[in-house]
N, C-alpha and C. Protein backbone atom coordinates (compact mmCIF):
# COMPACT_ATOMS: atom_id res chain seq x y z
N UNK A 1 -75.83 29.69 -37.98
CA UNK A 1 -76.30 29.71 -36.61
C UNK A 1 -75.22 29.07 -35.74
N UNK A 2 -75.21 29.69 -34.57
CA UNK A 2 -74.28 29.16 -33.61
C UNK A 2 -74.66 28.69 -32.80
N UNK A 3 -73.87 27.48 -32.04
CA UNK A 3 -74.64 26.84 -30.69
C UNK A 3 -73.60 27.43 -29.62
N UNK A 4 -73.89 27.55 -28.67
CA UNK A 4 -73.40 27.29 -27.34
C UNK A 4 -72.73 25.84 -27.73
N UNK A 5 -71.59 26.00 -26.87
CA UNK A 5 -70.16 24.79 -26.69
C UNK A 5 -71.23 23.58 -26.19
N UNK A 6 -71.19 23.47 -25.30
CA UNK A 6 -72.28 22.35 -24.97
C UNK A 6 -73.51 21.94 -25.54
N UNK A 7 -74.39 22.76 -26.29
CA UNK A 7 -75.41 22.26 -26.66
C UNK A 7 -74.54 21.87 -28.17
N UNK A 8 -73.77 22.36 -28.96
CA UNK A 8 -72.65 21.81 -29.80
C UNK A 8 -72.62 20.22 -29.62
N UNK A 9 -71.73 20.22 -28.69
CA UNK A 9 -71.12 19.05 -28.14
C UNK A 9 -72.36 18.04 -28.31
N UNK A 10 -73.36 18.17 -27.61
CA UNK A 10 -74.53 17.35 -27.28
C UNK A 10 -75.43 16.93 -28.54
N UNK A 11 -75.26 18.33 -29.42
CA UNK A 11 -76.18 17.92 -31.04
C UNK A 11 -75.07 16.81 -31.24
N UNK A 12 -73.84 16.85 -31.66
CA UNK A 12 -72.71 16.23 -32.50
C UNK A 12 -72.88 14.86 -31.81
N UNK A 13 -73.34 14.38 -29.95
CA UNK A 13 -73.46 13.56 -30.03
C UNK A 13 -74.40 12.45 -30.25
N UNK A 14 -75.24 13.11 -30.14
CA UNK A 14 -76.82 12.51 -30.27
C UNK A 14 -76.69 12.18 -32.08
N UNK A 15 -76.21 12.88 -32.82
CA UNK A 15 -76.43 12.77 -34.11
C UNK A 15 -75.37 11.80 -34.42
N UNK A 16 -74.43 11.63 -33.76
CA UNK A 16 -73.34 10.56 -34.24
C UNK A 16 -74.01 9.25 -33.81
N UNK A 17 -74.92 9.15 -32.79
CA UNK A 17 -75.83 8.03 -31.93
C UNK A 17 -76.49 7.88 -33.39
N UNK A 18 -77.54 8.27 -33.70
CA UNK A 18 -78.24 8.73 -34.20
C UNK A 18 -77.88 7.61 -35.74
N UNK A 19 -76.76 7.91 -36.11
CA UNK A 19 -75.74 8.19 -37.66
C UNK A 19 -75.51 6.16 -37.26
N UNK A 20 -75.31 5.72 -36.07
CA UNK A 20 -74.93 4.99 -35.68
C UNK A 20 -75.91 3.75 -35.68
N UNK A 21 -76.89 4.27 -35.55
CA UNK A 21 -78.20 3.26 -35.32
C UNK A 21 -78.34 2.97 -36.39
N UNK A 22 -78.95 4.12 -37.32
CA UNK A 22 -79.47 4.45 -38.91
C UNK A 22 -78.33 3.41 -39.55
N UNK A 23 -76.77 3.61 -39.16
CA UNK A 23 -76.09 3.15 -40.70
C UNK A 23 -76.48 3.99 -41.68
N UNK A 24 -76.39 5.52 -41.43
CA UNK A 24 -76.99 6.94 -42.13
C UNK A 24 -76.13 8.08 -42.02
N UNK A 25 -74.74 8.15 -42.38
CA UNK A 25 -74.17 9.20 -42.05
C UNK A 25 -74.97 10.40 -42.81
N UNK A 26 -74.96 11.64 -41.85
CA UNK A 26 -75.69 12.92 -42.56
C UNK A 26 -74.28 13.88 -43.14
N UNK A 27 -74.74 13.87 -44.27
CA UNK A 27 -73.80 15.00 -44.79
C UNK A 27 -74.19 16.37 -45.22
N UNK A 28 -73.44 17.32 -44.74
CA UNK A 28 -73.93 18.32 -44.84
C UNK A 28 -74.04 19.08 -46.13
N UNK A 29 -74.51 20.30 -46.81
CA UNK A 29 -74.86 20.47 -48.08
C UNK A 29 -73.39 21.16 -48.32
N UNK A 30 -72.76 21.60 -46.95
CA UNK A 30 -71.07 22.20 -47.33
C UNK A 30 -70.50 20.79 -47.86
N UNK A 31 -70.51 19.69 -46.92
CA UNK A 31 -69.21 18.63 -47.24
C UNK A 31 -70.10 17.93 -48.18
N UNK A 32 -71.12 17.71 -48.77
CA UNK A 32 -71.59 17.36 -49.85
C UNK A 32 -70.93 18.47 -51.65
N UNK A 33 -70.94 19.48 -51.41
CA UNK A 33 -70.30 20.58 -52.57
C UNK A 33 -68.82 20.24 -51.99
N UNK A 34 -68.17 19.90 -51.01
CA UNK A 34 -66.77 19.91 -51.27
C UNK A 34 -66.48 18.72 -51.31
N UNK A 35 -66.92 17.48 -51.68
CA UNK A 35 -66.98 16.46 -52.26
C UNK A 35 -67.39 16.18 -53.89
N UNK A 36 -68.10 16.88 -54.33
CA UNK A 36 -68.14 17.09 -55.68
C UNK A 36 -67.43 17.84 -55.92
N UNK A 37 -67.00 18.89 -55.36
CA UNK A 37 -65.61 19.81 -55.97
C UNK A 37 -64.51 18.55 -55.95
N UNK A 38 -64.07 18.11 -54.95
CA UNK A 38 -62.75 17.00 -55.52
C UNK A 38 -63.06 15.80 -56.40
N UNK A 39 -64.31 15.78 -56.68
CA UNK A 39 -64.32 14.30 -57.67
C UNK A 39 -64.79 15.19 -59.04
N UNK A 40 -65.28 16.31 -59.48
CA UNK A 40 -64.87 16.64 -60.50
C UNK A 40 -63.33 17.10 -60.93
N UNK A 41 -62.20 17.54 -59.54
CA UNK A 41 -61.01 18.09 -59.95
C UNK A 41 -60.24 16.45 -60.07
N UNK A 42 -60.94 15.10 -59.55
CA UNK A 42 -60.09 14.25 -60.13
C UNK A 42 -60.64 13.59 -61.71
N UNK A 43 -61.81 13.78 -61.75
CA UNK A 43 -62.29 13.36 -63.37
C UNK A 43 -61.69 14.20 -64.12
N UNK A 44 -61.25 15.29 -63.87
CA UNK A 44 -60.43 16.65 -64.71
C UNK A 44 -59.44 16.11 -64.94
N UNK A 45 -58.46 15.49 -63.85
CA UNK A 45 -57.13 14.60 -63.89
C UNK A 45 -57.01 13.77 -64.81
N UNK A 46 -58.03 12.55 -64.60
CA UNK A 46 -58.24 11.58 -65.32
C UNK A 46 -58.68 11.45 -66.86
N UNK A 47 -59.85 12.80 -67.11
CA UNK A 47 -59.58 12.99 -68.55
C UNK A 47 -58.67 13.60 -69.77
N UNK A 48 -58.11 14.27 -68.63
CA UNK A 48 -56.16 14.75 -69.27
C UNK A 48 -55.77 13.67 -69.35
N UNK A 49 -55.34 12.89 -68.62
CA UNK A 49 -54.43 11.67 -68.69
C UNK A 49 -54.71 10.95 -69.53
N UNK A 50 -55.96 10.29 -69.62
CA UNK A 50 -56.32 8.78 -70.35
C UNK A 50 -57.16 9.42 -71.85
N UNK A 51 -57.63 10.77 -72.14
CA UNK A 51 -57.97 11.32 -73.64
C UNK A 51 -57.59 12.91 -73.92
N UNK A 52 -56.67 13.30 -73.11
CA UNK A 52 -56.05 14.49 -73.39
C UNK A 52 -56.68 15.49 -73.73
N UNK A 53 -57.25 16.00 -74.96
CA UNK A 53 -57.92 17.36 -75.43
C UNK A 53 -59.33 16.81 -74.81
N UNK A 54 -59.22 15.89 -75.80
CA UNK A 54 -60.85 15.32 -76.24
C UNK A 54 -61.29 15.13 -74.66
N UNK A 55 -60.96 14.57 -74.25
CA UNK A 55 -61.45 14.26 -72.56
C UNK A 55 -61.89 15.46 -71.82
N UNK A 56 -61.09 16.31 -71.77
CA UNK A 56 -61.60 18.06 -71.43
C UNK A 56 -62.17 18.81 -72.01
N UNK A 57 -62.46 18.41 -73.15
CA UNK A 57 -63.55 18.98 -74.17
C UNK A 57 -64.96 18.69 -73.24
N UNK A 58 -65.51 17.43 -72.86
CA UNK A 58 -66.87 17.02 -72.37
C UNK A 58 -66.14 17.31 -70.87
N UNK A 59 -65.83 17.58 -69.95
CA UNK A 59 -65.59 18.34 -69.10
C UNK A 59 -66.92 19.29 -68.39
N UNK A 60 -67.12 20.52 -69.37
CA UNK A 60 -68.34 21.20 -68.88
C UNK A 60 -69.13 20.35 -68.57
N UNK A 61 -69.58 19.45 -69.84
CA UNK A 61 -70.75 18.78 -69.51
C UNK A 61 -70.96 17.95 -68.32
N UNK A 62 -70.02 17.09 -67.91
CA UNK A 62 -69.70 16.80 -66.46
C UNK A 62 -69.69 18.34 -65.31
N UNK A 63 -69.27 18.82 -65.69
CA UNK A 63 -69.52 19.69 -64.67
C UNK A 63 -71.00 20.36 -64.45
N UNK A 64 -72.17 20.25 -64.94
CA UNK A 64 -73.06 20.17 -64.79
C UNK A 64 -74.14 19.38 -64.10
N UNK A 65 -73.09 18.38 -63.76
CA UNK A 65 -73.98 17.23 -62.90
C UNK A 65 -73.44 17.71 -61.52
N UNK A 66 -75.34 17.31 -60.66
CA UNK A 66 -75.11 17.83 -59.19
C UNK A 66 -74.60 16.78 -58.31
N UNK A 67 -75.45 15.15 -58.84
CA UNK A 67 -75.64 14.34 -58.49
C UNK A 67 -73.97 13.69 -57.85
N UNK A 68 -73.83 13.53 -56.40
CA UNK A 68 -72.44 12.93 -56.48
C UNK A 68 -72.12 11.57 -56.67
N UNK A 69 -72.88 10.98 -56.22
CA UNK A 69 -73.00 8.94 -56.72
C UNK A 69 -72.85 9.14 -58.40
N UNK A 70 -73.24 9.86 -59.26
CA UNK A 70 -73.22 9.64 -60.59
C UNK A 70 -71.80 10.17 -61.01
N UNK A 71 -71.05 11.13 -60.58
CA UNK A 71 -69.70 11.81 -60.33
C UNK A 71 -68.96 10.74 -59.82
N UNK A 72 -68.90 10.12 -58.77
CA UNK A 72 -68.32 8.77 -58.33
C UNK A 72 -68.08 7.83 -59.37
N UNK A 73 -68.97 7.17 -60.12
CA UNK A 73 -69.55 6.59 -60.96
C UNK A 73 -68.65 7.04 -62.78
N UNK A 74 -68.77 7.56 -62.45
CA UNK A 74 -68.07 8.55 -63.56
C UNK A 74 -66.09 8.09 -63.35
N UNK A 75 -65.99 8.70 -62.70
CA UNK A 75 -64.45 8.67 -62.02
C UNK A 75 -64.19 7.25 -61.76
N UNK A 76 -65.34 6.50 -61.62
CA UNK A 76 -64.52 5.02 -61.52
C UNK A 76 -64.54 4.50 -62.88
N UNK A 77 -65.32 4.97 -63.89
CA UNK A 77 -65.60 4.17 -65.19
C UNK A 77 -64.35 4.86 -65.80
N UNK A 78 -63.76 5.65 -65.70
CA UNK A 78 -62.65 5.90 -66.38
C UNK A 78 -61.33 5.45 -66.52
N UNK A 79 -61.54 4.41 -65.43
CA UNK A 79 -60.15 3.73 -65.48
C UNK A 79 -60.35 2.40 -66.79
N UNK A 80 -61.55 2.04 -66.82
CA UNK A 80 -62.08 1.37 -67.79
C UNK A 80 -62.79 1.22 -69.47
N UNK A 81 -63.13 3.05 -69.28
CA UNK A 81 -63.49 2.93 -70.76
C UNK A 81 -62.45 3.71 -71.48
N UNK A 82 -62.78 3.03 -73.04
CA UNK A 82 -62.01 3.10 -73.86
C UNK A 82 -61.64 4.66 -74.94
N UNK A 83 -62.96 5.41 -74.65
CA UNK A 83 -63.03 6.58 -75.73
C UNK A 83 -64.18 7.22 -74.73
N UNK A 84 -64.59 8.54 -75.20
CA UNK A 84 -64.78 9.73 -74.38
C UNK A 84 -66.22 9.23 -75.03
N UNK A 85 -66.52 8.84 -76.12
CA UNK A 85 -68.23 8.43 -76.37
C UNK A 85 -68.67 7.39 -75.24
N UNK A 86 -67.69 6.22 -74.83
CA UNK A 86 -68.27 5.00 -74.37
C UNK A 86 -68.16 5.96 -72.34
N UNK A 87 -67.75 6.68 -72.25
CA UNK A 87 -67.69 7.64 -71.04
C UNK A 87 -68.84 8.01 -71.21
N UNK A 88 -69.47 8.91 -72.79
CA UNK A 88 -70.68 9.93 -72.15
C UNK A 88 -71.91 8.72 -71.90
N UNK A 89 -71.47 7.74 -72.12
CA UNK A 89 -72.76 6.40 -72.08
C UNK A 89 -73.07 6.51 -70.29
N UNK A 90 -72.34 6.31 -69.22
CA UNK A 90 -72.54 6.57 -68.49
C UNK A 90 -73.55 7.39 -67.71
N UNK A 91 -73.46 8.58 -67.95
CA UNK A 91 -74.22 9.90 -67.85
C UNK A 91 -75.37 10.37 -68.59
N UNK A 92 -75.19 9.99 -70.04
CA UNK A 92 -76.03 10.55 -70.74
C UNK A 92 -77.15 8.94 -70.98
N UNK A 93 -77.75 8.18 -70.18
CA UNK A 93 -78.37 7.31 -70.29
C UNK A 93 -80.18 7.76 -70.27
N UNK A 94 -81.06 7.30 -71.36
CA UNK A 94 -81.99 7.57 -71.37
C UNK A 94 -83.01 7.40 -70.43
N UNK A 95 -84.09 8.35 -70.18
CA UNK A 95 -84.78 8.11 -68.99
C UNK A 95 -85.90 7.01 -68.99
């Protein structure tokens, strides 16, 4: 859907008001998927680097998660764990 330039202008500012009060930035469901697209293409990085095969082996399985805080989460524990099991601990935690 398209707005008119001004009523544009006027959503973007009311919602930045809005974003401002809350301490609630809204993200959209585009820049939400192109935010999980770059934090799975850097966990891709990071499991080449720090477990080579084995690290891109569990790959898919990461790529199955929608969730982006748990993707975040993921990508930061990798600078820290030691083997691709103590990684799937992360993710694969019981409910």
């Amino acid at each position: 859907m398209s707005l008119p330039v001004e009523l544009q202008q006027e959503f973007e500012q009311e919602l930045s008001q809005y974003e401002e009060e809350k301490r609630m930035p809204y993200i959209t469901s585009i820049e939400r998927s192109g935010i999980r697209k770059g934090l799975l293409e850097g966990i891709q990085l990071g499991l080449k680097l720090k477990f080579k095969g084995e690290g891109l082996a569990i790959l898919p399985e990461i790529s199955q998660i929608q969730d982006v805080e748990e993707l975040r989460a993921i990508l930061v524990a990798l600078e820290t764990m030691n083997s691709v099991e103590e990684l799937r601990q992360i993710y694969n935690k019981p409910d």
